[in-house]
PDB file of N, CA and C in Angstrom:
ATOM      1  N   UNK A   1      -3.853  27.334  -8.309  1.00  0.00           N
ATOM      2  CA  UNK A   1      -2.719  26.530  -8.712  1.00  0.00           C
ATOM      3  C   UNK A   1      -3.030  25.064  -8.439  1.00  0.00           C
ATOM      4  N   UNK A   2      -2.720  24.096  -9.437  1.00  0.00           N
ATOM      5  CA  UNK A   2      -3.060  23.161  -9.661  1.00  0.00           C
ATOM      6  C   UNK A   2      -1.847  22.347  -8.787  1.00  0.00           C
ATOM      7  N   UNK A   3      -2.189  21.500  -7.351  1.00  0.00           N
ATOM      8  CA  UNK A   3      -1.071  20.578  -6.791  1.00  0.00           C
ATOM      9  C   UNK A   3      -0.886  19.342  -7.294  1.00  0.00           C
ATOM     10  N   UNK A   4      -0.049  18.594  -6.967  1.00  0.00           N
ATOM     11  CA  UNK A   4       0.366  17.319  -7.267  1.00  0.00           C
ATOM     12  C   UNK A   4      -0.493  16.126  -6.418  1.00  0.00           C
ATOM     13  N   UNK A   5      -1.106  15.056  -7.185  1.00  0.00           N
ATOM     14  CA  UNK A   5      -1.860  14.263  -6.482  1.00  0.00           C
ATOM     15  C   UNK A   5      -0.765  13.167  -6.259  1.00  0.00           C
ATOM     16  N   UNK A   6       0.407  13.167  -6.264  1.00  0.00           N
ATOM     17  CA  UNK A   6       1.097  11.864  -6.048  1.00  0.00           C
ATOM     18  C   UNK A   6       2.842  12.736  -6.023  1.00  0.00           C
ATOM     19  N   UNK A   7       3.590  13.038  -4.940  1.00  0.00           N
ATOM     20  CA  UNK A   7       5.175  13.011  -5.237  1.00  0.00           C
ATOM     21  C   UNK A   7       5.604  13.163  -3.809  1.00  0.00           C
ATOM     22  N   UNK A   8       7.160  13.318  -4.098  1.00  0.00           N
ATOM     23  CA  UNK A   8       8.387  12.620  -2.898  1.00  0.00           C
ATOM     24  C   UNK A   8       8.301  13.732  -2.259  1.00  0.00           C
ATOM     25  N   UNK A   9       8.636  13.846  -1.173  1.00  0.00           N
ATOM     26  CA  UNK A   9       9.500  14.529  -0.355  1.00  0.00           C
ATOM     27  C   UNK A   9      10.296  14.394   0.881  1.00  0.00           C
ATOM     28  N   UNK A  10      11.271  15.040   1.426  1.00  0.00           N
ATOM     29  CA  UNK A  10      11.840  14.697   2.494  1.00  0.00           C
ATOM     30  C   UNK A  10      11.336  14.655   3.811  1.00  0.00           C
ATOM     31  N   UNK A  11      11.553  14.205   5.055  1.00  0.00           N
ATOM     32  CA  UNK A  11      10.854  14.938   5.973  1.00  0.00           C
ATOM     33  C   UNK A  11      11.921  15.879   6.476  1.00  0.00           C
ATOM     34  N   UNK A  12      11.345  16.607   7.685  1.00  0.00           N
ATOM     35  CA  UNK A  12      12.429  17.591   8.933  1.00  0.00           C
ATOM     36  C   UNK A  12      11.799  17.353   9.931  1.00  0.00           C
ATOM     37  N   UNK A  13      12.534  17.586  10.487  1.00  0.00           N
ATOM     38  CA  UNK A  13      12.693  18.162  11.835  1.00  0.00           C
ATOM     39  C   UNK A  13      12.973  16.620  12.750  1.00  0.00           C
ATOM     40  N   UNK A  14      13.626  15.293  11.824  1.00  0.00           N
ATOM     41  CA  UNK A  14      13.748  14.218  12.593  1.00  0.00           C
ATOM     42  C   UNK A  14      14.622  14.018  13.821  1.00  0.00           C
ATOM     43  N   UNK A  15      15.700  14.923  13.628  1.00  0.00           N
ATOM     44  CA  UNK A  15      16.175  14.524  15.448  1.00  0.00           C
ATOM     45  C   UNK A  15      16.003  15.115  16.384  1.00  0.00           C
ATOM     46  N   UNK A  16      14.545  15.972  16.537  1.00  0.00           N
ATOM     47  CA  UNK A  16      14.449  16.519  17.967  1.00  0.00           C
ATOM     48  C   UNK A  16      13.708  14.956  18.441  1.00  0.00           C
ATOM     49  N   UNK A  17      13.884  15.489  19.880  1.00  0.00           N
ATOM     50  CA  UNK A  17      13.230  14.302  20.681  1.00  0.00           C
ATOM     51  C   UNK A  17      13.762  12.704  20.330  1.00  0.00           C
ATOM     52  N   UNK A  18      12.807  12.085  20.200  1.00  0.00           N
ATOM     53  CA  UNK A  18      13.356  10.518  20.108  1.00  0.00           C
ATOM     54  C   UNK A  18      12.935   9.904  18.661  1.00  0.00           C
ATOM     55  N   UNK A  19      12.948  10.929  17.834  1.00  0.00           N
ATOM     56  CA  UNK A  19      12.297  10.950  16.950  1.00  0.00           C
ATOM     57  C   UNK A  19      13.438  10.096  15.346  1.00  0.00           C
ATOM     58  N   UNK A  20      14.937  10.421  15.863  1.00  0.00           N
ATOM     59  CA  UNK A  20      15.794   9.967  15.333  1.00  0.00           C
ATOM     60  C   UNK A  20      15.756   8.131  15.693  1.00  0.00           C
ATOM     61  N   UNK A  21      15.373   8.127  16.624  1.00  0.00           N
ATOM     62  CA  UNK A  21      15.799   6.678  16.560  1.00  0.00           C
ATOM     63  C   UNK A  21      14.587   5.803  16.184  1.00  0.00           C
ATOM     64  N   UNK A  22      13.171   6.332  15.614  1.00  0.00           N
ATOM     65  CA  UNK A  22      12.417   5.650  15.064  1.00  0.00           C
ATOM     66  C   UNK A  22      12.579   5.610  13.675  1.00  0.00           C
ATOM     67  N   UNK A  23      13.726   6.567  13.023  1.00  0.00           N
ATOM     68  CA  UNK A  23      14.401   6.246  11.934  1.00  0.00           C
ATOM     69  C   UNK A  23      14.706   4.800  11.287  1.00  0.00           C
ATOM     70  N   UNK A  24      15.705   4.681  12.564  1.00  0.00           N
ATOM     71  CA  UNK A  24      16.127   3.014  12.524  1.00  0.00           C
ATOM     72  C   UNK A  24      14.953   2.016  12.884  1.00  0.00           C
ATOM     73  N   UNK A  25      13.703   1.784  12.921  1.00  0.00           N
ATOM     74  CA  UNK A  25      12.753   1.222  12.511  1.00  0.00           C
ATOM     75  C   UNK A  25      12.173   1.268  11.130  1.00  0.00           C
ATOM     76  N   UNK A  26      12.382   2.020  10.097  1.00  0.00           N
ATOM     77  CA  UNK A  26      11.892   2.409   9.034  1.00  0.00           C
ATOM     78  C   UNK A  26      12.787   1.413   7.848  1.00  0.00           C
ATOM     79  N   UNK A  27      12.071   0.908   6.952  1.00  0.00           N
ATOM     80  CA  UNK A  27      12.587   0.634   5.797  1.00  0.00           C
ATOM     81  C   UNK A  27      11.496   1.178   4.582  1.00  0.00           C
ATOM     82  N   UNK A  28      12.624   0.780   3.227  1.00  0.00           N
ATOM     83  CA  UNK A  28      12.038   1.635   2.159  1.00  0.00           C
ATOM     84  C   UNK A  28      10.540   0.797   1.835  1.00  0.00           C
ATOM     85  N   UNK A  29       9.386   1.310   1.258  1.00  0.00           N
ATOM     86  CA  UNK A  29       8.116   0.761   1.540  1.00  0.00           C
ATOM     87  C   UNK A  29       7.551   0.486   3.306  1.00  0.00           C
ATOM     88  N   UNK A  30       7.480   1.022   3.868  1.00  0.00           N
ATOM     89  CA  UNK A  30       6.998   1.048   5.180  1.00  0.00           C
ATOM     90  C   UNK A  30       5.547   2.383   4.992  1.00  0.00           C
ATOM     91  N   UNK A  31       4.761   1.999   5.081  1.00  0.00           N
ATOM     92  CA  UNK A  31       3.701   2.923   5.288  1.00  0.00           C
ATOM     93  C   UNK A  31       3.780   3.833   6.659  1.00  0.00           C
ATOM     94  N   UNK A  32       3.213   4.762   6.562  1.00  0.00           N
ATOM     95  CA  UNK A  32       3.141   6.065   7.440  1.00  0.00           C
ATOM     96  C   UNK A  32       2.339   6.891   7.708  1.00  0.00           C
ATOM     97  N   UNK A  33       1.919   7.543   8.220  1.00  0.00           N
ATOM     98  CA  UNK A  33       0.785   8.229   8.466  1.00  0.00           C
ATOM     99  C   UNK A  33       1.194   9.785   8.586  1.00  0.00           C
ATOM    100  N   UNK A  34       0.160  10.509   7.861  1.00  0.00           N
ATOM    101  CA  UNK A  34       0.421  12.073   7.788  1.00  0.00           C
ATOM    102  C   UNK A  34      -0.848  12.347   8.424  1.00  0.00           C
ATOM    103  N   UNK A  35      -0.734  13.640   9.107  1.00  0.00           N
ATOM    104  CA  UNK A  35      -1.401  13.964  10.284  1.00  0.00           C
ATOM    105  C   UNK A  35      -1.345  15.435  10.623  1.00  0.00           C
ATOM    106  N   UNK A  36      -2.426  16.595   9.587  1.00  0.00           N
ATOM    107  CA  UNK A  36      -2.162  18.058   9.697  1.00  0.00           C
ATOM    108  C   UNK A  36      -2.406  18.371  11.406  1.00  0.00           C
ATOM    109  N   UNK A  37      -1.714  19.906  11.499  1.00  0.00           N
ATOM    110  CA  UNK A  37      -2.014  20.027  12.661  1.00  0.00           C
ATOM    111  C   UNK A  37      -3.300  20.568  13.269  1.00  0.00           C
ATOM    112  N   UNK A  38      -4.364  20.834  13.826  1.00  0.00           N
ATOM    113  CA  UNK A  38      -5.354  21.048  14.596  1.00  0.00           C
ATOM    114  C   UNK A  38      -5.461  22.466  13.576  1.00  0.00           C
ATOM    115  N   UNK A  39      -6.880  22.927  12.972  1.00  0.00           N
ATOM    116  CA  UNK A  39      -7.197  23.937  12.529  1.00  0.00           C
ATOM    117  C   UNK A  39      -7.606  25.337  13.840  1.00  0.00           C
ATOM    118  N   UNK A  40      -7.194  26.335  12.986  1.00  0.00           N
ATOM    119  CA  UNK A  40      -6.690  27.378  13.978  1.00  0.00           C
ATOM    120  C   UNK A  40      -5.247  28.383  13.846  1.00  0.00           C
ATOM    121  N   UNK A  41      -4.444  27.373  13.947  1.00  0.00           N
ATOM    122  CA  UNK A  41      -2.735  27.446  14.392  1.00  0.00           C
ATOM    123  C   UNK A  41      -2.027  28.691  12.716  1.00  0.00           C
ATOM    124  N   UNK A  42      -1.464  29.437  13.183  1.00  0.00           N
ATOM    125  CA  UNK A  42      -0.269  29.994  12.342  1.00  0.00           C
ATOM    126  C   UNK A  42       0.367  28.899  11.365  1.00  0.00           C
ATOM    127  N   UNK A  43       1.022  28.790  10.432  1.00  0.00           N
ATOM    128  CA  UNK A  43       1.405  28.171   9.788  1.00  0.00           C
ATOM    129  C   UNK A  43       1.176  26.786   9.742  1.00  0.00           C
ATOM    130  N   UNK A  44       0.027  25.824   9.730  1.00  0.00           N
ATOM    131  CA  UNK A  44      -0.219  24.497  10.294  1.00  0.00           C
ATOM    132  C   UNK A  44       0.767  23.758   9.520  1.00  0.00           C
ATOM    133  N   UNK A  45       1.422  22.645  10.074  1.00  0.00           N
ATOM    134  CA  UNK A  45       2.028  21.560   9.713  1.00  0.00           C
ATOM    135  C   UNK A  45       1.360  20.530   9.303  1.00  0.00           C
ATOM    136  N   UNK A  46       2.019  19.887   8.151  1.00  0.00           N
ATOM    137  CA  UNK A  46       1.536  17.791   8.309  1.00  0.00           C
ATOM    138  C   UNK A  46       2.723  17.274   8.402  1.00  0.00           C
ATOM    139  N   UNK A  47       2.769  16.446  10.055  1.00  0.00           N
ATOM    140  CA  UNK A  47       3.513  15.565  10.471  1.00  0.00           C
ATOM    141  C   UNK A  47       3.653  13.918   9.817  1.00  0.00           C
ATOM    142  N   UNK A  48       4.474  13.635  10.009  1.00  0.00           N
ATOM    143  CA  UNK A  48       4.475  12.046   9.264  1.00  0.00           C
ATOM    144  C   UNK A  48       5.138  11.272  11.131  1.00  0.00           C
ATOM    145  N   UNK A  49       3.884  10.734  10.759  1.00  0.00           N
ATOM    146  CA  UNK A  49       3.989   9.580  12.238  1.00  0.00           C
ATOM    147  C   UNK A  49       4.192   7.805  11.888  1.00  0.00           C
ATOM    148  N   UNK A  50       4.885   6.751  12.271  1.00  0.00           N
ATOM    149  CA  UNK A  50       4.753   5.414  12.254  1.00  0.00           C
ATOM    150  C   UNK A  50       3.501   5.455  12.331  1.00  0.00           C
ATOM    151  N   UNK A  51       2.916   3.982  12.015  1.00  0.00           N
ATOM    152  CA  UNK A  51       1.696   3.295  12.027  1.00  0.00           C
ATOM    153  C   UNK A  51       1.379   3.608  13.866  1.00  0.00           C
ATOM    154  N   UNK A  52       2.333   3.226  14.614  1.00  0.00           N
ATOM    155  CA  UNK A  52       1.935   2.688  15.970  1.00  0.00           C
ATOM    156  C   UNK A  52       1.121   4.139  16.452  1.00  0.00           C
ATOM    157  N   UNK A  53       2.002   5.572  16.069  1.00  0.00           N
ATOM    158  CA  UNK A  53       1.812   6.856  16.659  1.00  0.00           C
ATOM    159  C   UNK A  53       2.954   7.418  16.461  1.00  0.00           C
ATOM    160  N   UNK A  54       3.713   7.178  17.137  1.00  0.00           N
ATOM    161  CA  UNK A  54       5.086   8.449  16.845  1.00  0.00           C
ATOM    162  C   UNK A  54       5.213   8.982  16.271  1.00  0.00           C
ATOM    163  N   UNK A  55       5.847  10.267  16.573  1.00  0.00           N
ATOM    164  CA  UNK A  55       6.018  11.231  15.385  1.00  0.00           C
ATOM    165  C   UNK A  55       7.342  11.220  14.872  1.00  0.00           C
ATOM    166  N   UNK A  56       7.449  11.183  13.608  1.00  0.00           N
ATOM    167  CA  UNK A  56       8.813  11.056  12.913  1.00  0.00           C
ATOM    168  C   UNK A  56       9.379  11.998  12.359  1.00  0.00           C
ATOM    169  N   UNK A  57       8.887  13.085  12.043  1.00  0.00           N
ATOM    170  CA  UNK A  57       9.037  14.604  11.299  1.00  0.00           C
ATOM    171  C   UNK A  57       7.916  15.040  10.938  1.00  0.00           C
ATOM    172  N   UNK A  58       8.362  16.267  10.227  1.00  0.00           N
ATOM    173  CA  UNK A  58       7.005  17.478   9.582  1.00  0.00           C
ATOM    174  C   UNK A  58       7.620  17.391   7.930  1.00  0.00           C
ATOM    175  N   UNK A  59       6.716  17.873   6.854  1.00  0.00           N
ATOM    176  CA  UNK A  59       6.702  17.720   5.964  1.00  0.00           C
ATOM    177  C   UNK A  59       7.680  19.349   5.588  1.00  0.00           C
ATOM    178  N   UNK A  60       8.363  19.901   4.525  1.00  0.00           N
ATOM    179  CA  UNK A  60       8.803  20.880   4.704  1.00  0.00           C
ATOM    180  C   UNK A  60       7.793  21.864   4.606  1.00  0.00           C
ATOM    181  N   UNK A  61       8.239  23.819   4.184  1.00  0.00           N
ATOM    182  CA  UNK A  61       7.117  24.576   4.711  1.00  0.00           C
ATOM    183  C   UNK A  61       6.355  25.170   3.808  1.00  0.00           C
ATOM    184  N   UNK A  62       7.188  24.620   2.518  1.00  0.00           N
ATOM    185  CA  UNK A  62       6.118  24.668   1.037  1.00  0.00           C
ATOM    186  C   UNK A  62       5.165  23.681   0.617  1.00  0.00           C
ATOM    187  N   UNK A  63       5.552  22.543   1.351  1.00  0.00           N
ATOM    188  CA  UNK A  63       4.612  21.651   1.241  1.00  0.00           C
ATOM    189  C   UNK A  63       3.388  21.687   2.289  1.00  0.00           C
ATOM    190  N   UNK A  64       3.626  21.773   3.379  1.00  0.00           N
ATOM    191  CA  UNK A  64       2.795  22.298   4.427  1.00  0.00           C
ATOM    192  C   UNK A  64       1.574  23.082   3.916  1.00  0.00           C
ATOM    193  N   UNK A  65       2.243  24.288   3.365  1.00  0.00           N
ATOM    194  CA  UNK A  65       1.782  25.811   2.931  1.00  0.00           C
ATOM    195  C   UNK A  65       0.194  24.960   2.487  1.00  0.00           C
ATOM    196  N   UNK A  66       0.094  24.831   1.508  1.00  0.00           N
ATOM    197  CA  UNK A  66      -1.285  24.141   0.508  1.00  0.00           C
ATOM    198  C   UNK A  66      -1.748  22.351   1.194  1.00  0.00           C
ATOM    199  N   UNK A  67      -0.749  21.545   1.274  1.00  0.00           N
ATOM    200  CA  UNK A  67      -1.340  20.369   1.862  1.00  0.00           C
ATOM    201  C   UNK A  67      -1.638  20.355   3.196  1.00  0.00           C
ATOM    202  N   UNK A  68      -1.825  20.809   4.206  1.00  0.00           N
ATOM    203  CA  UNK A  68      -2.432  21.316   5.567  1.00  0.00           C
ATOM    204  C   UNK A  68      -3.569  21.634   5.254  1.00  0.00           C
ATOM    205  N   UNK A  69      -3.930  23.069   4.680  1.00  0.00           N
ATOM    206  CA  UNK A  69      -5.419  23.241   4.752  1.00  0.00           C
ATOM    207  C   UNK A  69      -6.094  22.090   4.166  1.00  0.00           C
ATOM    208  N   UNK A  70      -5.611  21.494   2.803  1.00  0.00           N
ATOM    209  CA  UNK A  70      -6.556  20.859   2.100  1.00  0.00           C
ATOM    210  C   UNK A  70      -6.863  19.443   2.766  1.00  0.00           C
ATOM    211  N   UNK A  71      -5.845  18.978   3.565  1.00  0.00           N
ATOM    212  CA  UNK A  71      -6.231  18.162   4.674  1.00  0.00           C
ATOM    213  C   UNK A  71      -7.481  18.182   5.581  1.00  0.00           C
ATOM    214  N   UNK A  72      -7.238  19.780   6.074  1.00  0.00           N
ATOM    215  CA  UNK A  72      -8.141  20.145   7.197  1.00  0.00           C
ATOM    216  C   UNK A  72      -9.767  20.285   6.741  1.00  0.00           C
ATOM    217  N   UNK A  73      -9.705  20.173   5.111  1.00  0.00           N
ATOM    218  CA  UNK A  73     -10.775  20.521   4.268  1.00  0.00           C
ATOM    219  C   UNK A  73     -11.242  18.897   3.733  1.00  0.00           C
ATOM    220  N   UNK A  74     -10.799  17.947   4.364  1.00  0.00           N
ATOM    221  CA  UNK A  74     -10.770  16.841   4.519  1.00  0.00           C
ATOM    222  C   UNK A  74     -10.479  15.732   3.104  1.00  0.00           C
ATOM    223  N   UNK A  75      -9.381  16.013   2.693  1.00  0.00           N
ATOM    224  CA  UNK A  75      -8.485  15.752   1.969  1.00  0.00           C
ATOM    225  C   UNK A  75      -8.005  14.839   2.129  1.00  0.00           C
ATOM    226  N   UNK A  76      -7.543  13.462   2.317  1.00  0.00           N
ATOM    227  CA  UNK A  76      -6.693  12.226   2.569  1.00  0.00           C
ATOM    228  C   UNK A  76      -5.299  12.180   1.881  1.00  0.00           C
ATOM    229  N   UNK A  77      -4.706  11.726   2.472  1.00  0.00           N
ATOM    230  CA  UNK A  77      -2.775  11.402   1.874  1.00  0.00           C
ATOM    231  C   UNK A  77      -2.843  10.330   2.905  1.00  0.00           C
ATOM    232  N   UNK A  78      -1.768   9.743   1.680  1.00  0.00           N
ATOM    233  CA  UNK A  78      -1.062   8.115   2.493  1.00  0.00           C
ATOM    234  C   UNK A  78       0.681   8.571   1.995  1.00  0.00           C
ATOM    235  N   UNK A  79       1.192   7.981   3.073  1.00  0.00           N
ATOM    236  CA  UNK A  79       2.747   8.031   2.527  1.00  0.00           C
ATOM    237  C   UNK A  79       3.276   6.605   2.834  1.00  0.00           C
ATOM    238  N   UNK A  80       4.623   6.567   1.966  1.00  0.00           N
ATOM    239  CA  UNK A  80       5.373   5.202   2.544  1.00  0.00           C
ATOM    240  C   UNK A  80       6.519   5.955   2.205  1.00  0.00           C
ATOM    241  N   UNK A  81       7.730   5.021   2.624  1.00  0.00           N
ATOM    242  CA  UNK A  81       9.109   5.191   2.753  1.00  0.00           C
ATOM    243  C   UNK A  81       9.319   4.875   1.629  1.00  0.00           C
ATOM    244  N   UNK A  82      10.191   5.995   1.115  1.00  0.00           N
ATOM    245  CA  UNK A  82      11.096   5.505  -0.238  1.00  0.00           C
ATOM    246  C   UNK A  82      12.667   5.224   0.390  1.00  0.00           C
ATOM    247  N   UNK A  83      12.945   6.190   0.789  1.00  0.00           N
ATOM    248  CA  UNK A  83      14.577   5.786   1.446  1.00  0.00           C
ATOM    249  C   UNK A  83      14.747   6.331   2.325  1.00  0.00           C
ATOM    250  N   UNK A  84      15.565   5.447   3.442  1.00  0.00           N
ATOM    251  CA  UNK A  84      15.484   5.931   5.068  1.00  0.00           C
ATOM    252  C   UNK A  84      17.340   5.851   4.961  1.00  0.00           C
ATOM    253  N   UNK A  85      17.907   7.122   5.489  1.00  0.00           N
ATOM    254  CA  UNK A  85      19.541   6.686   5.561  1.00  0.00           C
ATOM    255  C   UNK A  85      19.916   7.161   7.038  1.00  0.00           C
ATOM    256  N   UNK A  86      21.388   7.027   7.134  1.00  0.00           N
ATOM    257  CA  UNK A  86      21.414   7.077   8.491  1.00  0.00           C
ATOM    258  C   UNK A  86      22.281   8.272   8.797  1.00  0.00           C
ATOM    259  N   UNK A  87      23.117   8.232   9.750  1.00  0.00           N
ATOM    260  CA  UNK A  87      24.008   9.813  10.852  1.00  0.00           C
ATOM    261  C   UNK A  87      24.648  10.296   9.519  1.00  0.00           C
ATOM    262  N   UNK A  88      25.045   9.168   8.881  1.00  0.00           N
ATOM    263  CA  UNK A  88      25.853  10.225   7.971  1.00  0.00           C
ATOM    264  C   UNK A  88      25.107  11.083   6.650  1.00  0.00           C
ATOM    265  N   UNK A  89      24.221  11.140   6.782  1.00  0.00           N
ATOM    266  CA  UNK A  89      23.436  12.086   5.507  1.00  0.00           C
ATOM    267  C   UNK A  89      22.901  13.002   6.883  1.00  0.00           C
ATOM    268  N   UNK A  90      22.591  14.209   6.505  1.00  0.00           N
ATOM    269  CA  UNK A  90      22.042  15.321   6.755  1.00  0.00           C
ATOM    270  C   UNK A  90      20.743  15.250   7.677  1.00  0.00           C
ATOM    271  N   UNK A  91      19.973  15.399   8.344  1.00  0.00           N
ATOM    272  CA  UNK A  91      19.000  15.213   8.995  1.00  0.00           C
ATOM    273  C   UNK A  91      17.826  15.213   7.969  1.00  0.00           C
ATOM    274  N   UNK A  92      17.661  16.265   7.379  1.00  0.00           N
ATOM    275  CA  UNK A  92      16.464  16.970   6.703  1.00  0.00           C
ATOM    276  C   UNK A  92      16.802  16.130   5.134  1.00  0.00           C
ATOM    277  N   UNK A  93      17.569  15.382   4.812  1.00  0.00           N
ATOM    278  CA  UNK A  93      17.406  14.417   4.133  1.00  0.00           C
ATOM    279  C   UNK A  93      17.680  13.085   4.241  1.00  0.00           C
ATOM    280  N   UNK A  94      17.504  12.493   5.497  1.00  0.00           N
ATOM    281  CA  UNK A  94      17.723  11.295   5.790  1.00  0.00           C
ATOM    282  C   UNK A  94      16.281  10.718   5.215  1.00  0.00           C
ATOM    283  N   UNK A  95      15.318  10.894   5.492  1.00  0.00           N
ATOM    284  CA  UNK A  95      13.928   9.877   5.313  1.00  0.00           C
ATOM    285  C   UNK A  95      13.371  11.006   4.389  1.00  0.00           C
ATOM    286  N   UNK A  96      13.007  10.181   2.887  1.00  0.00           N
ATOM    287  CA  UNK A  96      12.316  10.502   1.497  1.00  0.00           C
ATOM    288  C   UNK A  96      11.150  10.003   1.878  1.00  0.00           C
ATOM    289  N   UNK A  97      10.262  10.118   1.956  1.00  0.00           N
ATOM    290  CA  UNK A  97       8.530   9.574   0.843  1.00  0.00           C
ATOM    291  C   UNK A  97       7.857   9.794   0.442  1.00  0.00           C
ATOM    292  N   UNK A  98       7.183   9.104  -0.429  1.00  0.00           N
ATOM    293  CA  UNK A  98       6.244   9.239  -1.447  1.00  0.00           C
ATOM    294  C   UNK A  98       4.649   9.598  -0.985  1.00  0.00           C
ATOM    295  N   UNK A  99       4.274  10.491  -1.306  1.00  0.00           N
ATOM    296  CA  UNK A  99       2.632  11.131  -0.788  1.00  0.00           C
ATOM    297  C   UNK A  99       1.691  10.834  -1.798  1.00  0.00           C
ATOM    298  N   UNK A 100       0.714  10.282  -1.531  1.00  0.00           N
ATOM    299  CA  UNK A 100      -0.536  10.048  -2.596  1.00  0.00           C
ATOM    300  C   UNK A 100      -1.345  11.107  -2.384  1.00  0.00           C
ATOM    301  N   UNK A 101      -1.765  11.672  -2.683  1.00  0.00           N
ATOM    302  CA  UNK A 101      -3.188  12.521  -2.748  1.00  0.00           C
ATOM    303  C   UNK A 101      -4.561  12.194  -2.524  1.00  0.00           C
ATOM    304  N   UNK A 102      -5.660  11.779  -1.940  1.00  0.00           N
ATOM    305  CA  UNK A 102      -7.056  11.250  -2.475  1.00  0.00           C
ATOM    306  C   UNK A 102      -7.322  12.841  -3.014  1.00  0.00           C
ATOM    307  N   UNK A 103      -7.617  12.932  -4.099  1.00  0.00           N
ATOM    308  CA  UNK A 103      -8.262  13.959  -4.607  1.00  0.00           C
ATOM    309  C   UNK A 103      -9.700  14.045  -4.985  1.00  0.00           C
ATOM    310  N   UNK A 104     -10.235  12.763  -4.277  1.00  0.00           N
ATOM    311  CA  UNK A 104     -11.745  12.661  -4.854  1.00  0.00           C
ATOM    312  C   UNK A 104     -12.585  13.294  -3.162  1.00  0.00           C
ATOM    313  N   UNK A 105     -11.787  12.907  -1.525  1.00  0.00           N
ATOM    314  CA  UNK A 105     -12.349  13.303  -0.327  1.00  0.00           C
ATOM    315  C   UNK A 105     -11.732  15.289  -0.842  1.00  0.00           C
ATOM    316  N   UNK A 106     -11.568  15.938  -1.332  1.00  0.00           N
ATOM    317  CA  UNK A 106     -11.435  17.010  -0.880  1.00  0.00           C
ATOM    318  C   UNK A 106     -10.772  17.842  -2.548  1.00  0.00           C
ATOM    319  N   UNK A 107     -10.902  18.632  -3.205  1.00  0.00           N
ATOM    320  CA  UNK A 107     -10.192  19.459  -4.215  1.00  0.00           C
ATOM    321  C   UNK A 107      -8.600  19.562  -3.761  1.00  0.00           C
ATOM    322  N   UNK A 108      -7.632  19.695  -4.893  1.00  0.00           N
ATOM    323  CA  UNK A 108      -6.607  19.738  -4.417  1.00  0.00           C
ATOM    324  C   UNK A 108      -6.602  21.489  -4.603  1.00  0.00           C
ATOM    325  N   UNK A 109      -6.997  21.889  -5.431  1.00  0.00           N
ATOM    326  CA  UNK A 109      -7.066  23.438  -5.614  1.00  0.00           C
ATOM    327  C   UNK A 109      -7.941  23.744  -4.339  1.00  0.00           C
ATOM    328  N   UNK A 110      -7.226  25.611  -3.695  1.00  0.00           N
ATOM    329  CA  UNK A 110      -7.462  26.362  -2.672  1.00  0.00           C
ATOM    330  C   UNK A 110      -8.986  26.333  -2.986  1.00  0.00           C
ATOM    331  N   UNK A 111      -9.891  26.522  -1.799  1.00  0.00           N
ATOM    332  CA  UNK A 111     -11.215  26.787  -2.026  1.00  0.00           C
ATOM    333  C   UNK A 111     -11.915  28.564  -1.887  1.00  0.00           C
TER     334      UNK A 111
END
């Protein structure tokens, strides 16, 4: 199955920890960093962290599913902020962004 080299998504899992209030640092166009988790693990994640480090959320678990390994298969993504909102929207759709693909460091198709 052929993935997407470029689209949106939400993040989750932003208000455990202190993770909500690096929200309110974020505006729309703010670059970000995605960051799969350690190869090995049950279901691996890609986290979306600020530039500095923090972690800001996980990507959801269909997106995960295929962009994790192909990460770990050394794959590159860049994200930025499309829209950051605040207490009153939903957690798991407060912060949108946009994912690029490098599809030239790694196949986007399973190997």
């Amino acid at each position: 199955m052929k993935h997407p080299s470029t689209f949106r998504t939400t993040v989750h899992g932003t208000v455990f920890g202190h993770r909500s209030s690096h929200l309110e640092e974020l505006t729309a166009g703010d670059r970000l960093l995605l960051i799969p988790d350690p190869p090995g693990g049950d279901d691996p994640a890609v986290w979306v962290h600020l530039p500095e480090g923090d972690p800001v959320g996980h990507l959801p678990p269909e997106i995960n599913a295929w962009l994790a390994p192909w990460m770990m298969r050394g794959g590159a993504a860049t994200a930025r902020a499309v829209r950051v909102s605040g207490t009153d929207v939903p957690s798991w759709k407060r912060l949108l962004i946009e994912v690029s693909c490098n599809d030239r460091a790694a196949e986007l198709d399973p190997a």
